[in-house]
N, C-alpha and C. Protein backbone atom coordinates (compact mmCIF):
# COMPACT_ATOMS: atom_id res chain seq x y z
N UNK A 1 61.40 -25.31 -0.36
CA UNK A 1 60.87 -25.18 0.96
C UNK A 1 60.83 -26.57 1.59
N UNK A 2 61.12 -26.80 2.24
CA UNK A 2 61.55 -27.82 3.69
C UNK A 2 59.94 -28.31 3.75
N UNK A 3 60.09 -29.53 4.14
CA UNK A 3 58.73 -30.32 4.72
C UNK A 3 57.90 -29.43 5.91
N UNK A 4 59.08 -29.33 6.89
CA UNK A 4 58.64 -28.84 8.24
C UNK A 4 58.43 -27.51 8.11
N UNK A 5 58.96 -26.58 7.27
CA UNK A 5 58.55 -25.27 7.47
C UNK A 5 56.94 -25.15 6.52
N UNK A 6 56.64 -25.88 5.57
CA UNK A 6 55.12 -26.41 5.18
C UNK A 6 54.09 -26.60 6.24
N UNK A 7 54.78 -27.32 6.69
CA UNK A 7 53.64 -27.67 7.61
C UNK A 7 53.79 -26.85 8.79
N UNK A 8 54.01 -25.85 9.28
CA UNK A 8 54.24 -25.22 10.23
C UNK A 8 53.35 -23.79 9.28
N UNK A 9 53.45 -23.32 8.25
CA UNK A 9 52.98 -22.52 7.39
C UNK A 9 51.66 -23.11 7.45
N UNK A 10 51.00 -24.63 7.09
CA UNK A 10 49.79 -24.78 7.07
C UNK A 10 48.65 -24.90 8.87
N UNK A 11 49.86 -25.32 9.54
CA UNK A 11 48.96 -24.79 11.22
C UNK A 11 48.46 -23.94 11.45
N UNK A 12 49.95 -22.71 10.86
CA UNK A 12 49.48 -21.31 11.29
C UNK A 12 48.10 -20.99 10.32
N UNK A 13 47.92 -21.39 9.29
CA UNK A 13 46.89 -20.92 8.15
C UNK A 13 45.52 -21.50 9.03
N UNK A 14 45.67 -21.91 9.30
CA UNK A 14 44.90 -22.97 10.24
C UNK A 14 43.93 -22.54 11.72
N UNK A 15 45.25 -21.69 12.20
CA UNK A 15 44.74 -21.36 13.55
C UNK A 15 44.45 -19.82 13.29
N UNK A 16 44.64 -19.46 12.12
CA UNK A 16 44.18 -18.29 11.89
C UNK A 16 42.61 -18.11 11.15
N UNK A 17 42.39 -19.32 10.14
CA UNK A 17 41.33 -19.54 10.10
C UNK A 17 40.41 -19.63 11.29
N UNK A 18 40.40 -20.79 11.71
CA UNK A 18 39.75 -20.56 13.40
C UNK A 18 39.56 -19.59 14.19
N UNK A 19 40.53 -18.71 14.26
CA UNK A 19 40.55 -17.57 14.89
C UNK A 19 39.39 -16.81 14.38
N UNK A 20 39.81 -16.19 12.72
CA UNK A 20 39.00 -15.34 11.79
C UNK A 20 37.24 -16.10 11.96
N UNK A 21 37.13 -17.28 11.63
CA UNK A 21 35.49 -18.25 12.15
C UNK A 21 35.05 -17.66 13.34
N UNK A 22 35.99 -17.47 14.38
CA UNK A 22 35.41 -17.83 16.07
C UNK A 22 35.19 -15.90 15.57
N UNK A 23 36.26 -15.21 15.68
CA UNK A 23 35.53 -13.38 15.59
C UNK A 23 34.38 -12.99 15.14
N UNK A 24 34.31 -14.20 13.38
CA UNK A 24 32.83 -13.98 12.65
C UNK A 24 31.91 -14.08 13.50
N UNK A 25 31.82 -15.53 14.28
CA UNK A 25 30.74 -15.61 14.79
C UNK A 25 29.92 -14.87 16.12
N UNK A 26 31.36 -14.41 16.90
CA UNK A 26 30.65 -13.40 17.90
C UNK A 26 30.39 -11.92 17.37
N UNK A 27 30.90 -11.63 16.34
CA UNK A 27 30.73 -10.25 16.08
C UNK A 27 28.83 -10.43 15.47
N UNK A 28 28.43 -11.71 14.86
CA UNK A 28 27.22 -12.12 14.18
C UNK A 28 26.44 -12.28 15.70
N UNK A 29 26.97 -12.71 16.31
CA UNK A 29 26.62 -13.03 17.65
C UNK A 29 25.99 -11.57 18.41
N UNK A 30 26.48 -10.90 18.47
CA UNK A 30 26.65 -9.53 19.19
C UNK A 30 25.73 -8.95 18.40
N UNK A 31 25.78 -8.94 16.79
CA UNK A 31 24.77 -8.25 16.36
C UNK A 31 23.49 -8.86 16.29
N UNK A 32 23.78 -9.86 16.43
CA UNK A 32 21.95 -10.43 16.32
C UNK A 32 21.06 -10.39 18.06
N UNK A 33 22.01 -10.13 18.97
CA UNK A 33 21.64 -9.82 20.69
C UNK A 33 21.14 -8.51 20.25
N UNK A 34 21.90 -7.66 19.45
CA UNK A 34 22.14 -5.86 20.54
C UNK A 34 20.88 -5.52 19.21
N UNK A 35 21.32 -6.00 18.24
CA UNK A 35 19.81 -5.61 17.11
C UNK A 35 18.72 -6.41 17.10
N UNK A 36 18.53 -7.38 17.78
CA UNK A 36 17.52 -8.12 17.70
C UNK A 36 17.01 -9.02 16.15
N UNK A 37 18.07 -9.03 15.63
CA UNK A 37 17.61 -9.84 14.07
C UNK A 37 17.81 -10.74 14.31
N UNK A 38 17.04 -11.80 13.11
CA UNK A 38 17.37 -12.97 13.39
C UNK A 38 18.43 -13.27 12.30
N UNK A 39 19.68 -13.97 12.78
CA UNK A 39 20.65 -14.59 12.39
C UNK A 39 20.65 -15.74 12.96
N UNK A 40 21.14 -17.31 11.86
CA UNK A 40 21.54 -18.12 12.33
C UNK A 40 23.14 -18.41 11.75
N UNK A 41 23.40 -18.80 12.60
CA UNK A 41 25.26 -18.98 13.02
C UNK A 41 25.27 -20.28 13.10
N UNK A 42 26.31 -20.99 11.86
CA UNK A 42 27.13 -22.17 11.82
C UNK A 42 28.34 -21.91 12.84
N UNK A 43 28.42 -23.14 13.80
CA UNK A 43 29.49 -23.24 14.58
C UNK A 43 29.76 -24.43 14.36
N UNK A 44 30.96 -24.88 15.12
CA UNK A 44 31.52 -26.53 15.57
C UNK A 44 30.36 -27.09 15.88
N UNK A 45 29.49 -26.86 16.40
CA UNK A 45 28.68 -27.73 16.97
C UNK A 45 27.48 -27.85 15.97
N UNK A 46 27.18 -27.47 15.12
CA UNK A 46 25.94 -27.63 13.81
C UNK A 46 25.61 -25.71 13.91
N UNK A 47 24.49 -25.64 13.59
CA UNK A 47 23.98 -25.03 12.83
C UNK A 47 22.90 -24.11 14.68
N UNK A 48 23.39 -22.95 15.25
CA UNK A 48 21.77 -22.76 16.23
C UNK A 48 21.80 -21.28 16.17
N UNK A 49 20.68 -21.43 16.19
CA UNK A 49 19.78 -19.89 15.84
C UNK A 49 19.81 -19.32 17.01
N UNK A 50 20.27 -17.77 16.75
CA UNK A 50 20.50 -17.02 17.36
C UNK A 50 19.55 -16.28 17.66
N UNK A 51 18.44 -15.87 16.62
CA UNK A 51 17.09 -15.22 16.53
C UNK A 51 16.20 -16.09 15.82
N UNK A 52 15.22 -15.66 15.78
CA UNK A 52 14.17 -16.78 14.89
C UNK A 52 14.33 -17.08 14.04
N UNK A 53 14.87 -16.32 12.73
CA UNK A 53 15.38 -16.56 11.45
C UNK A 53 15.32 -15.88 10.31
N UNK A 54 16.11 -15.73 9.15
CA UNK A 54 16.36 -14.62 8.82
C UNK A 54 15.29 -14.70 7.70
N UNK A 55 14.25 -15.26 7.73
CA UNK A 55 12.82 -14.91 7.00
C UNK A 55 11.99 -14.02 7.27
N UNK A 56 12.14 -14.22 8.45
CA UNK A 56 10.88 -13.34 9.69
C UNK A 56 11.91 -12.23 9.73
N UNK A 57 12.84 -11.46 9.54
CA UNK A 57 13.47 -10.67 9.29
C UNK A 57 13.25 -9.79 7.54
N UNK A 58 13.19 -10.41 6.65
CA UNK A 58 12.69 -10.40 5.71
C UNK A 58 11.49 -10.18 5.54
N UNK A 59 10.54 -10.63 5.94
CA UNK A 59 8.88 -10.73 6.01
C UNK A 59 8.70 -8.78 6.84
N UNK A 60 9.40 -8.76 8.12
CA UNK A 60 8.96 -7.50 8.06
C UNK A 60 9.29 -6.57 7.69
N UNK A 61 10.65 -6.58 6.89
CA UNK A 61 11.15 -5.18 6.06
C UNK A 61 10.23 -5.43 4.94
N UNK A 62 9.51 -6.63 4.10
CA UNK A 62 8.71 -6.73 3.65
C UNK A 62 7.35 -5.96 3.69
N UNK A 63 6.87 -5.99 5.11
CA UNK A 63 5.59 -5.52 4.85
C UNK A 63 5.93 -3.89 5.36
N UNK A 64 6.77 -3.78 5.87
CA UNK A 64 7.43 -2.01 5.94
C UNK A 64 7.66 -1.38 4.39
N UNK A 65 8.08 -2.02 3.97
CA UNK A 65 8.07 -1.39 2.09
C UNK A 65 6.68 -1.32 1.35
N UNK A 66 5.69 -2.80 2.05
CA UNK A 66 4.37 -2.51 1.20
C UNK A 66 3.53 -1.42 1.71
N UNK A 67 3.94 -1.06 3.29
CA UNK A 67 2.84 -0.34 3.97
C UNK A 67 3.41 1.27 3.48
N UNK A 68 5.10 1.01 3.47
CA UNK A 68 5.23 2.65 2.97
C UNK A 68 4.90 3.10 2.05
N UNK A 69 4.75 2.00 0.76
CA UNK A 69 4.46 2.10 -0.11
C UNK A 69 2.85 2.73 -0.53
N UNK A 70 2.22 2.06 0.21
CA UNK A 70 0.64 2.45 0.25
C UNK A 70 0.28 3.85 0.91
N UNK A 71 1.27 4.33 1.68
CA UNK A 71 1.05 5.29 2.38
C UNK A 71 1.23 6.34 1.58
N UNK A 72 2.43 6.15 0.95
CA UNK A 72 2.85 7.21 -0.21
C UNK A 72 1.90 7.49 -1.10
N UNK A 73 0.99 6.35 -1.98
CA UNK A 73 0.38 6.06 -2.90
C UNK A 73 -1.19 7.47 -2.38
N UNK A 74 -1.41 6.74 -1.47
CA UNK A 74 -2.49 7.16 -0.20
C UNK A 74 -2.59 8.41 -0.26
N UNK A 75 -1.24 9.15 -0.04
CA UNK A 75 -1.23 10.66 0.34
C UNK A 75 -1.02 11.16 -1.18
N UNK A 76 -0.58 10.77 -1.96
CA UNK A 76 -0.34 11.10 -3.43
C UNK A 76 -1.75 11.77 -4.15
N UNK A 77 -2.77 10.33 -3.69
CA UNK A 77 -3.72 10.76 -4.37
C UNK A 77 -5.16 11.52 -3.12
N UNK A 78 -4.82 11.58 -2.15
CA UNK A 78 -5.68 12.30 -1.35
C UNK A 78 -5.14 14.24 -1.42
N UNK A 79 -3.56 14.10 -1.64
CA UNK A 79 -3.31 15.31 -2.00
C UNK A 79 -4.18 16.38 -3.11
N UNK A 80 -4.17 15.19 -4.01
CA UNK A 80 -4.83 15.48 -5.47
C UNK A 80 -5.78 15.82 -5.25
N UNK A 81 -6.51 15.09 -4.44
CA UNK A 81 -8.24 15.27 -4.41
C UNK A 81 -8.60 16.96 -3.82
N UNK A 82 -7.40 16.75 -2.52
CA UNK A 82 -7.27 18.37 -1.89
C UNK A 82 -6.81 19.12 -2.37
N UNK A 83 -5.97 19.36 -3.62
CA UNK A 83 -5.83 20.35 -4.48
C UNK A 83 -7.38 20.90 -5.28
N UNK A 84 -8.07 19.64 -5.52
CA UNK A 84 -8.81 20.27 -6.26
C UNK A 84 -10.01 21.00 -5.73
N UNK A 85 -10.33 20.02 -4.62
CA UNK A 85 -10.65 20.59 -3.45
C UNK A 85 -10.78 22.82 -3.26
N UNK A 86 -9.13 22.72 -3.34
CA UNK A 86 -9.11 24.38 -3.01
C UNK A 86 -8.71 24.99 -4.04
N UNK A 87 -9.07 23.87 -5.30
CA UNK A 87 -9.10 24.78 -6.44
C UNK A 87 -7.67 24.96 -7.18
N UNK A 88 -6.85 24.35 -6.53
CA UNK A 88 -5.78 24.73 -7.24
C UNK A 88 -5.33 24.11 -8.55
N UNK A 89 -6.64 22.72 -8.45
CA UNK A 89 -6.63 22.29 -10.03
C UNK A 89 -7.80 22.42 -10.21
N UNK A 90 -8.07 22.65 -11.72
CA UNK A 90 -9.73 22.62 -12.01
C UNK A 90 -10.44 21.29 -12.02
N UNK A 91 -10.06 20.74 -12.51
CA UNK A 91 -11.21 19.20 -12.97
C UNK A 91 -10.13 17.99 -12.49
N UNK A 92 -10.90 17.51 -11.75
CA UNK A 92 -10.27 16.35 -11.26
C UNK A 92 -10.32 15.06 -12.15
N UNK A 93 -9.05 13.99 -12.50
CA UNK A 93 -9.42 13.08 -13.64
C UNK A 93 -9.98 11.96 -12.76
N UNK A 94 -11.36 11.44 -13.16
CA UNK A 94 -11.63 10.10 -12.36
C UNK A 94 -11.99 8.98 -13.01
N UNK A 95 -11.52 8.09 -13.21
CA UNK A 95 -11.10 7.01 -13.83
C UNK A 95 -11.96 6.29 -14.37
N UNK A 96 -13.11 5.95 -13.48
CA UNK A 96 -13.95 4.98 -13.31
C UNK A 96 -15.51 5.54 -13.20
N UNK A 97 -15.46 6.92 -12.02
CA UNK A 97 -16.73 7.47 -11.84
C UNK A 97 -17.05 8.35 -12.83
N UNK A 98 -16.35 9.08 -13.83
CA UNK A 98 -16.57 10.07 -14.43
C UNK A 98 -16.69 11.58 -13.70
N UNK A 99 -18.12 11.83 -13.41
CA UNK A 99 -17.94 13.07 -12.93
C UNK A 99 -17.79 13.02 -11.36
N UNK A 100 -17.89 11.55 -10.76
CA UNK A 100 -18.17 11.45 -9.45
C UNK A 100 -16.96 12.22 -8.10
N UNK A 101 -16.03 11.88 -8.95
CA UNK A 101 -15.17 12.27 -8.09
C UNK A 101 -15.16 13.77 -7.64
N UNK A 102 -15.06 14.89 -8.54
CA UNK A 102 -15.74 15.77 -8.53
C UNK A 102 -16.86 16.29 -7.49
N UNK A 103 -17.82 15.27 -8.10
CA UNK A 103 -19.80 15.42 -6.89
C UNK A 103 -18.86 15.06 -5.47
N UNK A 104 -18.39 14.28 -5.12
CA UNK A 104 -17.34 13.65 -3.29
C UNK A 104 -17.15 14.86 -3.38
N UNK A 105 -15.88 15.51 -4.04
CA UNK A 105 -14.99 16.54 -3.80
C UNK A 105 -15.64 17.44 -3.46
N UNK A 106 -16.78 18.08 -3.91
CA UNK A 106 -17.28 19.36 -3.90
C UNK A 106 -18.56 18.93 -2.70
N UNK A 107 -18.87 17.98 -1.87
CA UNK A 107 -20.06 17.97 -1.52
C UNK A 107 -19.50 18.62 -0.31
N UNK A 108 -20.75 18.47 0.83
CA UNK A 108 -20.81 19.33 1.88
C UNK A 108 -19.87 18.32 3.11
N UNK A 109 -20.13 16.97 2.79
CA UNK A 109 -19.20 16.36 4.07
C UNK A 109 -17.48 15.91 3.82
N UNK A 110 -17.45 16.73 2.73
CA UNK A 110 -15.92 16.62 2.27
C UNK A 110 -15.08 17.90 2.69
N UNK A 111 -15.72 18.99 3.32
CA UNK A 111 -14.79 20.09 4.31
C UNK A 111 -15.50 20.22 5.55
N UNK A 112 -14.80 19.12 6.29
CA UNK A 112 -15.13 19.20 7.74
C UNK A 112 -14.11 20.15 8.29
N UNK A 113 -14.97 21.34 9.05
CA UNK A 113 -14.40 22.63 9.58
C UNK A 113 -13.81 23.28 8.32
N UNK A 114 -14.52 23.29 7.23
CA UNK A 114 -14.12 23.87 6.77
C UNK A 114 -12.49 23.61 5.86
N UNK A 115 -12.27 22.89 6.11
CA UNK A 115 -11.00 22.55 5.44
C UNK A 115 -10.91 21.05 4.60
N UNK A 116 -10.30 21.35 3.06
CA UNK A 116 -10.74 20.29 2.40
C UNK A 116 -10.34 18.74 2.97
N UNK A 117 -11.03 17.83 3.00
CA UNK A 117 -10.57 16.77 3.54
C UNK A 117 -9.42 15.44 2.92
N UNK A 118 -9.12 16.56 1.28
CA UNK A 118 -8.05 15.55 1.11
C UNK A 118 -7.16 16.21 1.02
N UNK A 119 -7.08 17.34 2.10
CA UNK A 119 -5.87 17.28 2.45
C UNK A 119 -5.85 16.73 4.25
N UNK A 120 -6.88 16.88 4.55
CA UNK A 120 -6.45 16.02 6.11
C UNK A 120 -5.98 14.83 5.88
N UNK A 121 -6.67 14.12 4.83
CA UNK A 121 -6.09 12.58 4.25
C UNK A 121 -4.46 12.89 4.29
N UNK A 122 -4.09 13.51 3.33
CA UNK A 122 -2.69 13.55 3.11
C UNK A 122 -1.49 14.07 4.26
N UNK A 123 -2.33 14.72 4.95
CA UNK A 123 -0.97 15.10 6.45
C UNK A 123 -1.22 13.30 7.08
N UNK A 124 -2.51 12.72 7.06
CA UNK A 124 -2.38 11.71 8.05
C UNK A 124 -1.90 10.65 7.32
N UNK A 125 -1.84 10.41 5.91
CA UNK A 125 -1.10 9.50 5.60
C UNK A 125 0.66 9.72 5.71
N UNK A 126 0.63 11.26 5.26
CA UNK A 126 2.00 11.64 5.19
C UNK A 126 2.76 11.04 6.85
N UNK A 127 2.17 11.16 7.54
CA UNK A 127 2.83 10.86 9.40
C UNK A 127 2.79 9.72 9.46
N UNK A 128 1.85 8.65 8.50
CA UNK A 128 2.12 7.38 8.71
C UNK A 128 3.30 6.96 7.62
N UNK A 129 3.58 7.90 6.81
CA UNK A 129 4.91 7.10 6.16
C UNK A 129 6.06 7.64 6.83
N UNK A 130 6.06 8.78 7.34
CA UNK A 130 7.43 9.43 8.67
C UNK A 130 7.60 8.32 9.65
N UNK A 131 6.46 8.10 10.15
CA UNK A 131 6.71 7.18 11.18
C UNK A 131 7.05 5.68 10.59
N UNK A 132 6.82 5.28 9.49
CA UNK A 132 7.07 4.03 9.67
C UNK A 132 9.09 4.02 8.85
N UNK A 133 9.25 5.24 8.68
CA UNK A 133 10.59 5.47 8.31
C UNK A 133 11.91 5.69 9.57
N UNK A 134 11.01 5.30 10.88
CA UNK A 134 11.44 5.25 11.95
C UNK A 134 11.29 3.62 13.04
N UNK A 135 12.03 3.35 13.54
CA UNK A 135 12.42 1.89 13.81
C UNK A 135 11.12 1.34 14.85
N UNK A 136 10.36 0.44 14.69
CA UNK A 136 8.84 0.25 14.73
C UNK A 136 9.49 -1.07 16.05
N UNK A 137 10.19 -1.05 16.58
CA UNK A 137 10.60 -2.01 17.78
C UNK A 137 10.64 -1.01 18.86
N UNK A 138 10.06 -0.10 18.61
CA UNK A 138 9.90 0.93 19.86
C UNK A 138 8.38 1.16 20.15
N UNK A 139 8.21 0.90 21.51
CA UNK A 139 6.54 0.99 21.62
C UNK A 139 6.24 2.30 21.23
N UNK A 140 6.80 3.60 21.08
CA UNK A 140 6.02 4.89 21.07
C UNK A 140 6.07 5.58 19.78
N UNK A 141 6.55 4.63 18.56
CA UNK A 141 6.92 4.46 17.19
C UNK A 141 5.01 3.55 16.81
N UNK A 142 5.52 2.47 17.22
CA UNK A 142 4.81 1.71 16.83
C UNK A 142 2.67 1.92 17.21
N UNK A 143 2.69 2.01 18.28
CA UNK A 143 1.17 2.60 18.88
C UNK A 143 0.95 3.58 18.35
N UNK A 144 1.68 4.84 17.49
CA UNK A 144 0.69 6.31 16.78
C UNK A 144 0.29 5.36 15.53
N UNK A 145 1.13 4.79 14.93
CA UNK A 145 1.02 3.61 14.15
C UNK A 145 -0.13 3.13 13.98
N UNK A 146 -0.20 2.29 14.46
CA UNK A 146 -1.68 1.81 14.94
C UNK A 146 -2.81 2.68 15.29
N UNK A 147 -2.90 3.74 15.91
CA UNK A 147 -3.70 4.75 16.39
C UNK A 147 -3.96 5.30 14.98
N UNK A 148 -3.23 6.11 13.59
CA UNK A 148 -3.15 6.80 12.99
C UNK A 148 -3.68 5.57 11.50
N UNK A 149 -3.21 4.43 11.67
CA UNK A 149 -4.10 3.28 10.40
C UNK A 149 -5.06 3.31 10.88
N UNK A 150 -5.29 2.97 12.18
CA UNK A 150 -7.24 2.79 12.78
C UNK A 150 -7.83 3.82 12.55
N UNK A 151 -7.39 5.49 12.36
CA UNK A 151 -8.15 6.26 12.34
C UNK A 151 -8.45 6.52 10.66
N UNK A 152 -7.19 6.46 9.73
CA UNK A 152 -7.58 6.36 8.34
C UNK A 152 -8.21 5.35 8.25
N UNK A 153 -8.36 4.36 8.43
CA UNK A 153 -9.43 3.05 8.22
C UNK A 153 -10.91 3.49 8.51
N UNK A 154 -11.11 3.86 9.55
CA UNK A 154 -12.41 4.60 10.16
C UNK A 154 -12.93 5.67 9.39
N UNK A 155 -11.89 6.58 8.86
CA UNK A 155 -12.17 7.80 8.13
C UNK A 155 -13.11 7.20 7.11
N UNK A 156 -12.05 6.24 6.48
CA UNK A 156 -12.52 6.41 4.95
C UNK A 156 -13.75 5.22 4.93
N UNK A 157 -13.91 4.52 6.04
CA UNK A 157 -15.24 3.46 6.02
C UNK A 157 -16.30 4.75 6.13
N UNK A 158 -16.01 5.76 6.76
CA UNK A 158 -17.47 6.83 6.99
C UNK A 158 -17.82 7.73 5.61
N UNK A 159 -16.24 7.66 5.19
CA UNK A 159 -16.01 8.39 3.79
C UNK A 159 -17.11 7.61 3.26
N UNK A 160 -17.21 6.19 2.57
CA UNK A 160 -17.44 5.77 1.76
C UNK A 160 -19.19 5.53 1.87
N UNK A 161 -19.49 5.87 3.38
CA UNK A 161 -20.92 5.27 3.72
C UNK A 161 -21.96 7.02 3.50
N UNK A 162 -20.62 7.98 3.48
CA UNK A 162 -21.50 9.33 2.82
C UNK A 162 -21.66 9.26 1.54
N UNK A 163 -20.47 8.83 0.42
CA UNK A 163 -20.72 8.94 -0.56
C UNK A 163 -21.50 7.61 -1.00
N UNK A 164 -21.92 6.55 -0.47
CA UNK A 164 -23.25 5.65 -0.68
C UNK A 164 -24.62 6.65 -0.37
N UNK A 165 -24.52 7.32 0.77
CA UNK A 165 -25.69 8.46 0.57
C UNK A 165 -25.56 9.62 -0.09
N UNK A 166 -24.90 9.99 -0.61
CA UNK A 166 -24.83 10.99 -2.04
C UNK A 166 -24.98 10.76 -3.35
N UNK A 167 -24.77 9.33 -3.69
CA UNK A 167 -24.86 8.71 -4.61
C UNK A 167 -23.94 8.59 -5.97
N UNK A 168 -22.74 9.44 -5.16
CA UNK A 168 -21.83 9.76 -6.41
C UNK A 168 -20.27 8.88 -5.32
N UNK A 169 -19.44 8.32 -6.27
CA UNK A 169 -18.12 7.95 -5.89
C UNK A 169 -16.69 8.51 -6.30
N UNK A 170 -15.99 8.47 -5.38
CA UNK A 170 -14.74 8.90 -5.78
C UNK A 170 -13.39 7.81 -6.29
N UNK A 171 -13.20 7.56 -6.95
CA UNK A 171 -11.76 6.71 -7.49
C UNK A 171 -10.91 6.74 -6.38
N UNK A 172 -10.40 7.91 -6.26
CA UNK A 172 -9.43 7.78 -5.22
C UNK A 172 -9.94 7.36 -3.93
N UNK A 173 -11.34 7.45 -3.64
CA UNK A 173 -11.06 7.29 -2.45
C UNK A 173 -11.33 5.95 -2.46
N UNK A 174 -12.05 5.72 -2.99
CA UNK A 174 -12.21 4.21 -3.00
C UNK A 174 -11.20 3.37 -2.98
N UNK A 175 -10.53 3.71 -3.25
CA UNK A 175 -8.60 3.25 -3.83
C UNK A 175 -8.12 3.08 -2.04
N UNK A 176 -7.95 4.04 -2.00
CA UNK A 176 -7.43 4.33 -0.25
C UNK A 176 -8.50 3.84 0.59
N UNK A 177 -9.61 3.73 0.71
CA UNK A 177 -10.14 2.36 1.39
C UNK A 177 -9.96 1.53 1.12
N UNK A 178 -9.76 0.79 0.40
CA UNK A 178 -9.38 -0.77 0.32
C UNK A 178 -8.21 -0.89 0.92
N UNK A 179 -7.63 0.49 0.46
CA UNK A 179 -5.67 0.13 1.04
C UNK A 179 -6.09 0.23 2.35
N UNK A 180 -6.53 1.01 3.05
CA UNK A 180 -6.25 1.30 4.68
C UNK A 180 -6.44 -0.05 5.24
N UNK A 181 -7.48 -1.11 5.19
CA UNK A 181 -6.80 -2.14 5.96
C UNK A 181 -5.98 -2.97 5.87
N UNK A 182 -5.21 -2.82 4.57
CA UNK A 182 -3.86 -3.63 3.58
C UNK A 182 -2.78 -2.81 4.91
N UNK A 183 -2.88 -1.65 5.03
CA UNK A 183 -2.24 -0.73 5.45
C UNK A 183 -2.04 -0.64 7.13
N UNK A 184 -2.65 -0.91 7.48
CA UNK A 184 -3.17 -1.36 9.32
C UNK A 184 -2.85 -2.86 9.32
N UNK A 185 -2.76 -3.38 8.45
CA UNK A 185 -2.28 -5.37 9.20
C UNK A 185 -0.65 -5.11 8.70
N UNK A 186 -0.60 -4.13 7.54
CA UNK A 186 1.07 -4.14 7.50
C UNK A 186 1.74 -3.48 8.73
N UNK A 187 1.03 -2.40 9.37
CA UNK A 187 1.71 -1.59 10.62
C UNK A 187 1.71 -2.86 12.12
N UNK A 188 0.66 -3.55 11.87
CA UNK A 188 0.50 -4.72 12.92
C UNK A 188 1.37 -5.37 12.79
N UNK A 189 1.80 -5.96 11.64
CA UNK A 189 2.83 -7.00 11.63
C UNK A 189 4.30 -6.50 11.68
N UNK A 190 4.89 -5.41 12.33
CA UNK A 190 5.80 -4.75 11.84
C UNK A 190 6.45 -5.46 13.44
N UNK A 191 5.37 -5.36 14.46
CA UNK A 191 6.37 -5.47 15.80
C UNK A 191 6.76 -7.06 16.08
């Protein structure tokens, strides 16, 4: 192979590189505008951020996995409580209280209207893990969100201030209060 046809082979390699760089970067370009992520893009000119950065991108699929996570956990064991609730299991296992969970389950402010309350727990956690399985950069995603942690947060602070006047405790619920405000700063930090 000839000098000149080399080097005519290494231009073209050349301007095709460049080419293939300059497409990367607007196609990175385009997606970090139309999706709003943060990407930063090396160009000729150094290094400039396109979005804030791809931590804070990270950080909130982060706290979207811990909050779904809790939500799941949440409705798992409020289900339980409402099974036993309507009987469909006999003896509830409680970890810590012994028979307490049980004395919660069966008392009088644990079926409001009549219907056991862990299962209201579990439809309202269940809608907070639907919803957060839906894209939380939308205001009408994000506000039931918030509306639906503030109200499990509230629930289970009243939950916990009956069963201080009953004198008996529940495992689970106690469990899912602590989570609900783990659970409400993860839905906050999502937007």
């Amino acid at each position: 192979m000839c000098a000149h046809r080399r080097e005519r082979i290494r231009s073209q390699n050349r301007r095709e590189t460049n080419r293939r760089g300059h497409r990367i970067r607007l196609i990175l370009e385009t997606l970090a505008d139309v999706r709003n992520h943060p990407i930063a893009v090396k160009g000729a000119e150094g290094t400039s951020t396109v979005a804030k950065s791809i931590q804070q991108h990270l950080l909130v699929h982060s706290h979207r996995m811990w909050a779904m996570g809790i939500a799941a956990g949440s409705m798992a064991a409020m289900l339980y409580v409402g099974l036993y609730q309507s009987r469909a299991v006999r003896h509830i296992w409680c970890p810590v209280f012994a028979k307490g969970c049980e004395a919660v389950a069966d008392a009088q402010f644990a079926k409001p209207l009549g219907i056991p309350d862990g299962y209201i727990a579990a439809v309202l956690y269940g809608m907070i893990f639907l919803l957060l399985l839906a894209p939380t950069s939308k205001m009408w995603i994000w506000i039931p969100l918030l509306v639906l942690g503030s109200a499990a947060t509230l629930a289970n602070v009243l939950g916990v201030r009956d069963m201080v006047n009953l004198g008996s405790f529940c495992f689970y619920c106690i469990v899912t209060t602590a989570l609900s405000p783990v659970l409400l700063w993860g839905t906050w930090r999502l937007r």
